[in-house]
PDB file of N, CA and C in Angstrom:
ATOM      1  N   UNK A   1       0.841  -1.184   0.000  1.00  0.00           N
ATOM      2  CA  UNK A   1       0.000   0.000   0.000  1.00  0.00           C
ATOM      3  C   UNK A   1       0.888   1.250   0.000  1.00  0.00           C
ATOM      4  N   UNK A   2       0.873   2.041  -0.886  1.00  0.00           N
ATOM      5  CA  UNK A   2       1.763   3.473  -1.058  1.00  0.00           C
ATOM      6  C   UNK A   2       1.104   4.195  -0.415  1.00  0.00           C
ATOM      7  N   UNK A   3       1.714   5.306   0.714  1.00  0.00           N
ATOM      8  CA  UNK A   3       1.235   6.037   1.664  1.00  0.00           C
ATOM      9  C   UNK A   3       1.326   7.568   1.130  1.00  0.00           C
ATOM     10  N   UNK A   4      -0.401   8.011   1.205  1.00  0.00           N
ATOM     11  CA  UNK A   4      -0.630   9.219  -0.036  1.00  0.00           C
ATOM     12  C   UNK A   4       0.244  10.163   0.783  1.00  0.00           C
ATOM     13  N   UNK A   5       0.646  10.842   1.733  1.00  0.00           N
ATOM     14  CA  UNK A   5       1.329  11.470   2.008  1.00  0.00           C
ATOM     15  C   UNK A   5       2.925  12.032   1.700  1.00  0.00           C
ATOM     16  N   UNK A   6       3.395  10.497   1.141  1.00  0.00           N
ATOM     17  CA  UNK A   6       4.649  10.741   0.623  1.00  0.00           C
ATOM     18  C   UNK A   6       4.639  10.976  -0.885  1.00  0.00           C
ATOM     19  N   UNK A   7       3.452  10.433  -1.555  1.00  0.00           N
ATOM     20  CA  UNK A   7       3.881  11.540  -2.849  1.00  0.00           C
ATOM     21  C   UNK A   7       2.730  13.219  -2.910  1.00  0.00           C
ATOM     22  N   UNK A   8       2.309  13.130  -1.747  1.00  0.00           N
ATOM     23  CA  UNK A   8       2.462  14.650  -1.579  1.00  0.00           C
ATOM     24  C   UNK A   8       3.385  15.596  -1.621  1.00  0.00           C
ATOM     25  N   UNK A   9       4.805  14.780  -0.746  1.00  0.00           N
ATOM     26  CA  UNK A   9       6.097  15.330  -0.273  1.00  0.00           C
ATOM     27  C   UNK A   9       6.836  16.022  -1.686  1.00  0.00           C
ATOM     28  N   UNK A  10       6.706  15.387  -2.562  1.00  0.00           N
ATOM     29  CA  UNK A  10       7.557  15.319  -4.024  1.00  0.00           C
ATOM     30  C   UNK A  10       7.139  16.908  -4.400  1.00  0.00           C
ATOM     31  N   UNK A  11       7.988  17.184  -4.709  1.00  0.00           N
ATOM     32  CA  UNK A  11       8.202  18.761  -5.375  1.00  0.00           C
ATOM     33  C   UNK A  11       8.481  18.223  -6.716  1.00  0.00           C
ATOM     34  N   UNK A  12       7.530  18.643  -7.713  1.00  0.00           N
ATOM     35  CA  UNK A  12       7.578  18.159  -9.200  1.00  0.00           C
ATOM     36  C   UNK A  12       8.776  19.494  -9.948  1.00  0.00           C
ATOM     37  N   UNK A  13       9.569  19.260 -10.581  1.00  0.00           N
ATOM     38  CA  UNK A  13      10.330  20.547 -11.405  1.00  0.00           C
ATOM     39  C   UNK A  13       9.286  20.995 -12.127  1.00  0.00           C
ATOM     40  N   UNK A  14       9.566  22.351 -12.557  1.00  0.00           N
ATOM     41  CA  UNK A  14       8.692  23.109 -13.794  1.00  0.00           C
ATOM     42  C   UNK A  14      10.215  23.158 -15.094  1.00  0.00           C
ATOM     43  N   UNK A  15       8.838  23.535 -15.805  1.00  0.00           N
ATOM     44  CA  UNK A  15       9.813  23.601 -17.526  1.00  0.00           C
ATOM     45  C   UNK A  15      10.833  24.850 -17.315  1.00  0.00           C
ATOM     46  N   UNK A  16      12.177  24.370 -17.543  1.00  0.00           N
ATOM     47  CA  UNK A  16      13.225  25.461 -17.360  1.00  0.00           C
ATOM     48  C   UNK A  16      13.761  25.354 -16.116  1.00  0.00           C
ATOM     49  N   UNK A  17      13.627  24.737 -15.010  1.00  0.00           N
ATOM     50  CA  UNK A  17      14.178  24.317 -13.701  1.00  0.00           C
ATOM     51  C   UNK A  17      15.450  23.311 -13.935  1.00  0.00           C
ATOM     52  N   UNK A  18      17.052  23.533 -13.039  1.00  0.00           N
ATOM     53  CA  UNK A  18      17.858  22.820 -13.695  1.00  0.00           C
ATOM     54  C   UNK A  18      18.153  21.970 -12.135  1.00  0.00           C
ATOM     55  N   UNK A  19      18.146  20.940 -12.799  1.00  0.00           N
ATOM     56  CA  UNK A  19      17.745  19.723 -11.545  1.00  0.00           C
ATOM     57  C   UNK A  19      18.917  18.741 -11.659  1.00  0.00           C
ATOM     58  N   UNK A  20      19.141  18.255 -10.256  1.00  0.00           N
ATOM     59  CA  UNK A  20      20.381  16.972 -10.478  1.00  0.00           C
ATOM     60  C   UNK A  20      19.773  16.094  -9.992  1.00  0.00           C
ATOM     61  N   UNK A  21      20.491  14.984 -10.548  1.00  0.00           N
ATOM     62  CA  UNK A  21      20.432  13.667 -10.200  1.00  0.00           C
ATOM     63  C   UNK A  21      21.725  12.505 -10.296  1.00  0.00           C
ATOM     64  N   UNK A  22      21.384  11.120 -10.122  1.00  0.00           N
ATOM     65  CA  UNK A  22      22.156  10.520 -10.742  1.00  0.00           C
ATOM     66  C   UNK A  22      23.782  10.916 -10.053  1.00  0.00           C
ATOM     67  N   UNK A  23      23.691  10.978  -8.751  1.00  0.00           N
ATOM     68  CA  UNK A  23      25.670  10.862  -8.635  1.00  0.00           C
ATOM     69  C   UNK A  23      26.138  12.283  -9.713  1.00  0.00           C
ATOM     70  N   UNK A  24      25.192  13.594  -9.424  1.00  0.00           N
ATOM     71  CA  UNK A  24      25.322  14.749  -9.656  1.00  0.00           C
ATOM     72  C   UNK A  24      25.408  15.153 -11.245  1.00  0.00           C
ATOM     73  N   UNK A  25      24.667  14.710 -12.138  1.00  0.00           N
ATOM     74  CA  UNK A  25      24.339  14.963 -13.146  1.00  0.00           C
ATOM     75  C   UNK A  25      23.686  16.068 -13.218  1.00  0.00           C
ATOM     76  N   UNK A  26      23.486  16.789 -14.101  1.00  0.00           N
ATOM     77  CA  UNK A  26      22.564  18.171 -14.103  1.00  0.00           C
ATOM     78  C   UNK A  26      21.801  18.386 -15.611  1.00  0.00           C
ATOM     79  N   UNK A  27      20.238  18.724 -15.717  1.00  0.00           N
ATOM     80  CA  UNK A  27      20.200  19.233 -16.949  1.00  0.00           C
ATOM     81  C   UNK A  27      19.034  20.148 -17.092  1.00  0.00           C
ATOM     82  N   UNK A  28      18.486  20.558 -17.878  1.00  0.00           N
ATOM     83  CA  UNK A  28      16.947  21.317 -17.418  1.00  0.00           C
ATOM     84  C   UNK A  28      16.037  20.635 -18.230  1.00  0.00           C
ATOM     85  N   UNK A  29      15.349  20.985 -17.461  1.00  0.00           N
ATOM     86  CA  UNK A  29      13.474  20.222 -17.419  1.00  0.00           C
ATOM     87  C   UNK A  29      13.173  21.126 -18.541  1.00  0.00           C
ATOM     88  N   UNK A  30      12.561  19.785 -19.632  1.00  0.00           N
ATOM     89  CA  UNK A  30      12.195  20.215 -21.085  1.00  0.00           C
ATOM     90  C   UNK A  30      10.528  19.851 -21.190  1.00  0.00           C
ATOM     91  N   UNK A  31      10.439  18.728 -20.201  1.00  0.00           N
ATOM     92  CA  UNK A  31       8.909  18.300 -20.478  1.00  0.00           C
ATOM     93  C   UNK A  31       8.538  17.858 -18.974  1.00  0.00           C
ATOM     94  N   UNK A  32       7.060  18.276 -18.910  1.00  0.00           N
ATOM     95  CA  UNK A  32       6.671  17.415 -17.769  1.00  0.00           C
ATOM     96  C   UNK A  32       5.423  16.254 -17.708  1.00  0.00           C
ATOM     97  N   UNK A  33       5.541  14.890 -17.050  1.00  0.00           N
ATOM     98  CA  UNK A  33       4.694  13.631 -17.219  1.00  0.00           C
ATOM     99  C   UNK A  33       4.154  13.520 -16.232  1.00  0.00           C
ATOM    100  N   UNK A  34       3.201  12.606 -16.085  1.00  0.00           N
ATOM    101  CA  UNK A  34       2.751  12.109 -14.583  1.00  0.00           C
ATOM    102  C   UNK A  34       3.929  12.186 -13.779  1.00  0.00           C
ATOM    103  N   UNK A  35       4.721  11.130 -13.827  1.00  0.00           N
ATOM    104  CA  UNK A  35       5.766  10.306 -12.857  1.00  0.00           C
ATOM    105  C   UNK A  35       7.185  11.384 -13.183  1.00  0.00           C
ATOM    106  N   UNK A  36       7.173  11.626 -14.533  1.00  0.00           N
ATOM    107  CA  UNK A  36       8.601  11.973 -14.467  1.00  0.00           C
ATOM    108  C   UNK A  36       8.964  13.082 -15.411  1.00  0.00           C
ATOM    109  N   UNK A  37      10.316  13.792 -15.792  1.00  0.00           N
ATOM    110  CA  UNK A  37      10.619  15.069 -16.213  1.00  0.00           C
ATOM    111  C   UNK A  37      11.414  14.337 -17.548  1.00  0.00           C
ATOM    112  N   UNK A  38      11.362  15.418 -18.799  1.00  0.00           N
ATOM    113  CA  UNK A  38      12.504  15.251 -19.407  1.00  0.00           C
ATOM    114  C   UNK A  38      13.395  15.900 -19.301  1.00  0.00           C
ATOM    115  N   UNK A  39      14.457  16.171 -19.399  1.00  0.00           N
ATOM    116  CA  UNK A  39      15.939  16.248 -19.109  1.00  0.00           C
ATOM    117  C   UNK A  39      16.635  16.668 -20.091  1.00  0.00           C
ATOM    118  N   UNK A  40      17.083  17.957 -20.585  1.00  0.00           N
ATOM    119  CA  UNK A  40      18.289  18.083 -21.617  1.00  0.00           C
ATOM    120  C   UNK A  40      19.518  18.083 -20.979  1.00  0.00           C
ATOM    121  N   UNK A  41      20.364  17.037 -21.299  1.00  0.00           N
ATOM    122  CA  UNK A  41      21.611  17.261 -20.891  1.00  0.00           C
ATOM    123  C   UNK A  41      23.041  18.060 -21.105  1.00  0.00           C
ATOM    124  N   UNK A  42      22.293  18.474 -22.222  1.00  0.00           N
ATOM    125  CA  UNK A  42      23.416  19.459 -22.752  1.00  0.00           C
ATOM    126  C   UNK A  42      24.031  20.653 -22.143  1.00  0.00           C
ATOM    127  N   UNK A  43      23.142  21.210 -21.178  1.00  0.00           N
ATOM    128  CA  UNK A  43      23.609  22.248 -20.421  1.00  0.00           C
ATOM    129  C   UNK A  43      24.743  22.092 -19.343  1.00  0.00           C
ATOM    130  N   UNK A  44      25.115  20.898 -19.244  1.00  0.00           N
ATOM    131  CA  UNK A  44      26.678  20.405 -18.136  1.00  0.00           C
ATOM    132  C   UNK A  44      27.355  21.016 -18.914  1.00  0.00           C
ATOM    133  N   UNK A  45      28.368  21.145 -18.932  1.00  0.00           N
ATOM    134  CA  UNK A  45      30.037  21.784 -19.534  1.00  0.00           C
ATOM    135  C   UNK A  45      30.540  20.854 -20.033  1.00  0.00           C
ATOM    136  N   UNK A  46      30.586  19.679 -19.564  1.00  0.00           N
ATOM    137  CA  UNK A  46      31.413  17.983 -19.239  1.00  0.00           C
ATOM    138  C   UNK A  46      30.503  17.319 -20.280  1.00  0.00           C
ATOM    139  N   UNK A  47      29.170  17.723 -21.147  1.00  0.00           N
ATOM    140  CA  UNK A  47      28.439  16.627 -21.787  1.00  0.00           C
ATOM    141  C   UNK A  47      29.052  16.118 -22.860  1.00  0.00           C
ATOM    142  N   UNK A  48      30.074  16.758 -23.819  1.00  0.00           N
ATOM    143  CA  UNK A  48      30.795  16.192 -24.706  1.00  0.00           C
ATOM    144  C   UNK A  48      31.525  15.134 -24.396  1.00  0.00           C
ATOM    145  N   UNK A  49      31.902  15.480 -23.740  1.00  0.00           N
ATOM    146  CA  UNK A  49      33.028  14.282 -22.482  1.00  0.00           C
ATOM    147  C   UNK A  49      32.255  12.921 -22.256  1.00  0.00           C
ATOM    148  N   UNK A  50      31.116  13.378 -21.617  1.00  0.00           N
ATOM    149  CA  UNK A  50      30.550  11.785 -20.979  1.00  0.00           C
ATOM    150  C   UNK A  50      29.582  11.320 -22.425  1.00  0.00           C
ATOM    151  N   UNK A  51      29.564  11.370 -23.281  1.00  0.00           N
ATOM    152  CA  UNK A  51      29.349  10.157 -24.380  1.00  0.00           C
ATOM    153  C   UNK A  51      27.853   9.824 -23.839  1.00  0.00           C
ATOM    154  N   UNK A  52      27.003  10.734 -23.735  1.00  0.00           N
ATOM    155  CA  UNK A  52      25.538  10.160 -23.400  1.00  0.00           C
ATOM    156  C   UNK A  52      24.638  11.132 -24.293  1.00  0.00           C
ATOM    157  N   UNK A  53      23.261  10.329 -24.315  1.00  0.00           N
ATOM    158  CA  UNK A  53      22.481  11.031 -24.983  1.00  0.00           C
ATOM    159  C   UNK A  53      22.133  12.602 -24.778  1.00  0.00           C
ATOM    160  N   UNK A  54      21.341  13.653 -25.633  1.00  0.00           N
ATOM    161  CA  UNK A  54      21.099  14.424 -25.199  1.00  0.00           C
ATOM    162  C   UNK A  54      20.064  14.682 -24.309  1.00  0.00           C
ATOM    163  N   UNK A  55      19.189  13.922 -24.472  1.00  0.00           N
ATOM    164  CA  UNK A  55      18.132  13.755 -23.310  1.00  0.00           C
ATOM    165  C   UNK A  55      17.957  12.650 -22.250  1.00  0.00           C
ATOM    166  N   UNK A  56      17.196  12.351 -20.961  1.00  0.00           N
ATOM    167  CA  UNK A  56      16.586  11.302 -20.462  1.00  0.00           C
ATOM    168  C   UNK A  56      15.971  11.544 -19.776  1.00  0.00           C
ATOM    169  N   UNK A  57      15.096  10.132 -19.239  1.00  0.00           N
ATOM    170  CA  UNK A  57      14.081  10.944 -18.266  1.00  0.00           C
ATOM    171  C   UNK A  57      14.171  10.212 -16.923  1.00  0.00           C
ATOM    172  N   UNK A  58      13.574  11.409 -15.986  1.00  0.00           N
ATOM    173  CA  UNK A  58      14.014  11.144 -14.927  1.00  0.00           C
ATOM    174  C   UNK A  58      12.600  10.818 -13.975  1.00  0.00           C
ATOM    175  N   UNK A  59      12.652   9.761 -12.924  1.00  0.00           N
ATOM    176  CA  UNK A  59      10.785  10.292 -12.114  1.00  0.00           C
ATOM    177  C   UNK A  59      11.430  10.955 -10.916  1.00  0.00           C
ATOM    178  N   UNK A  60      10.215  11.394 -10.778  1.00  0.00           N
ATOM    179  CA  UNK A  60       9.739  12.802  -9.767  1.00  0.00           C
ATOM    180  C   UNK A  60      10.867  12.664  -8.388  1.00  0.00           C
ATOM    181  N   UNK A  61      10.807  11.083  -8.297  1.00  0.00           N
ATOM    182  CA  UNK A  61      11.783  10.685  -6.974  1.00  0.00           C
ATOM    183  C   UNK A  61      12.807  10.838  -6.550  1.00  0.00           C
ATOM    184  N   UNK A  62      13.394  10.883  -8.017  1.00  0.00           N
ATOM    185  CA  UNK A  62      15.094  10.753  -8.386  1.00  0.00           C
ATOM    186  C   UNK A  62      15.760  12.077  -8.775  1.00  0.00           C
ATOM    187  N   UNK A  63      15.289  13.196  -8.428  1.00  0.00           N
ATOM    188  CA  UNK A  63      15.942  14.466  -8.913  1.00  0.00           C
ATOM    189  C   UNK A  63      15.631  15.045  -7.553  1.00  0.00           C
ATOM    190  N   UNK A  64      16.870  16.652  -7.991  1.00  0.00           N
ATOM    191  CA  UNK A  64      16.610  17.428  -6.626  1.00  0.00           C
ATOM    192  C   UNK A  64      16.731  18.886  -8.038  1.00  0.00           C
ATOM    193  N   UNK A  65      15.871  19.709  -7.184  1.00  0.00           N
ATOM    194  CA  UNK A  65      15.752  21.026  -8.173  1.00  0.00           C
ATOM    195  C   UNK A  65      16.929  21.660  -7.242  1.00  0.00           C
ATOM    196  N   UNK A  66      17.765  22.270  -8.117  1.00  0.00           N
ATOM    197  CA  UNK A  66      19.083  22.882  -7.916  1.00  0.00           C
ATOM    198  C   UNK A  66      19.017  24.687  -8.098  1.00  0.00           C
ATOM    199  N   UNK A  67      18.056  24.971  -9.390  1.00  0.00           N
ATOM    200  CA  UNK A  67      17.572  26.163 -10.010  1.00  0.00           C
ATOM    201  C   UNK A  67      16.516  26.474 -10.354  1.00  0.00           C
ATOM    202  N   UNK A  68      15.427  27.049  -9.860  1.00  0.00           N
ATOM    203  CA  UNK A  68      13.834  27.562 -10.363  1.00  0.00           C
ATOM    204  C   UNK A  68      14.376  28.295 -11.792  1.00  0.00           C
ATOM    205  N   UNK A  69      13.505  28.135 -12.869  1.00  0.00           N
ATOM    206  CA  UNK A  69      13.680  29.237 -13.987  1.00  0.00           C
ATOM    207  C   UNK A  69      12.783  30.804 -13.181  1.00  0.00           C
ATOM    208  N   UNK A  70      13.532  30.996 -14.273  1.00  0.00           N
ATOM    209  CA  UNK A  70      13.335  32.519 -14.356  1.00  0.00           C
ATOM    210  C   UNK A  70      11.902  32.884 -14.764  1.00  0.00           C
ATOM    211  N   UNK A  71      10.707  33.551 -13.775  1.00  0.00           N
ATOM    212  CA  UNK A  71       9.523  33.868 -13.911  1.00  0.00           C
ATOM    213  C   UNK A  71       9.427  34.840 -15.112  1.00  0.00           C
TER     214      UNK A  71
END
């Protein structure tokens, strides 16, 4: 039984919010889903370097918002 209180807790990112995850990955929130965000990764410095896609997606659980966009 999932206890409704804890996905109350979850702070969802908005579009343009730059969020980490993942053992400090960083990228900004391009889309938002039920469960989870998309992710451009291109905005690290280091993305040429690490050989990964430009996008992925992340759920709501697994990120921490680092940067609100700009209102």
């Amino acid at each position: 039984m999932t206890d409704k209180k804890e996905e109350e807790d979850i702070i969802v990112a908005q579009i343009g919010d730059i969020i980490e995850f993942r053992d400090g990955l960083q990228g900004i929130v391009e889309k938002i889903n039920e469960n989870s965000v998309i992710v451009n990764l291109t905005y690290m410095e280091n993305f040429e370097q690490l050989g990964m896609e430009e996008r992925t997606v992340i759920n709501h659980k697994r990120y921490t918002i680092i940067e609100e966009a700009q209102s």
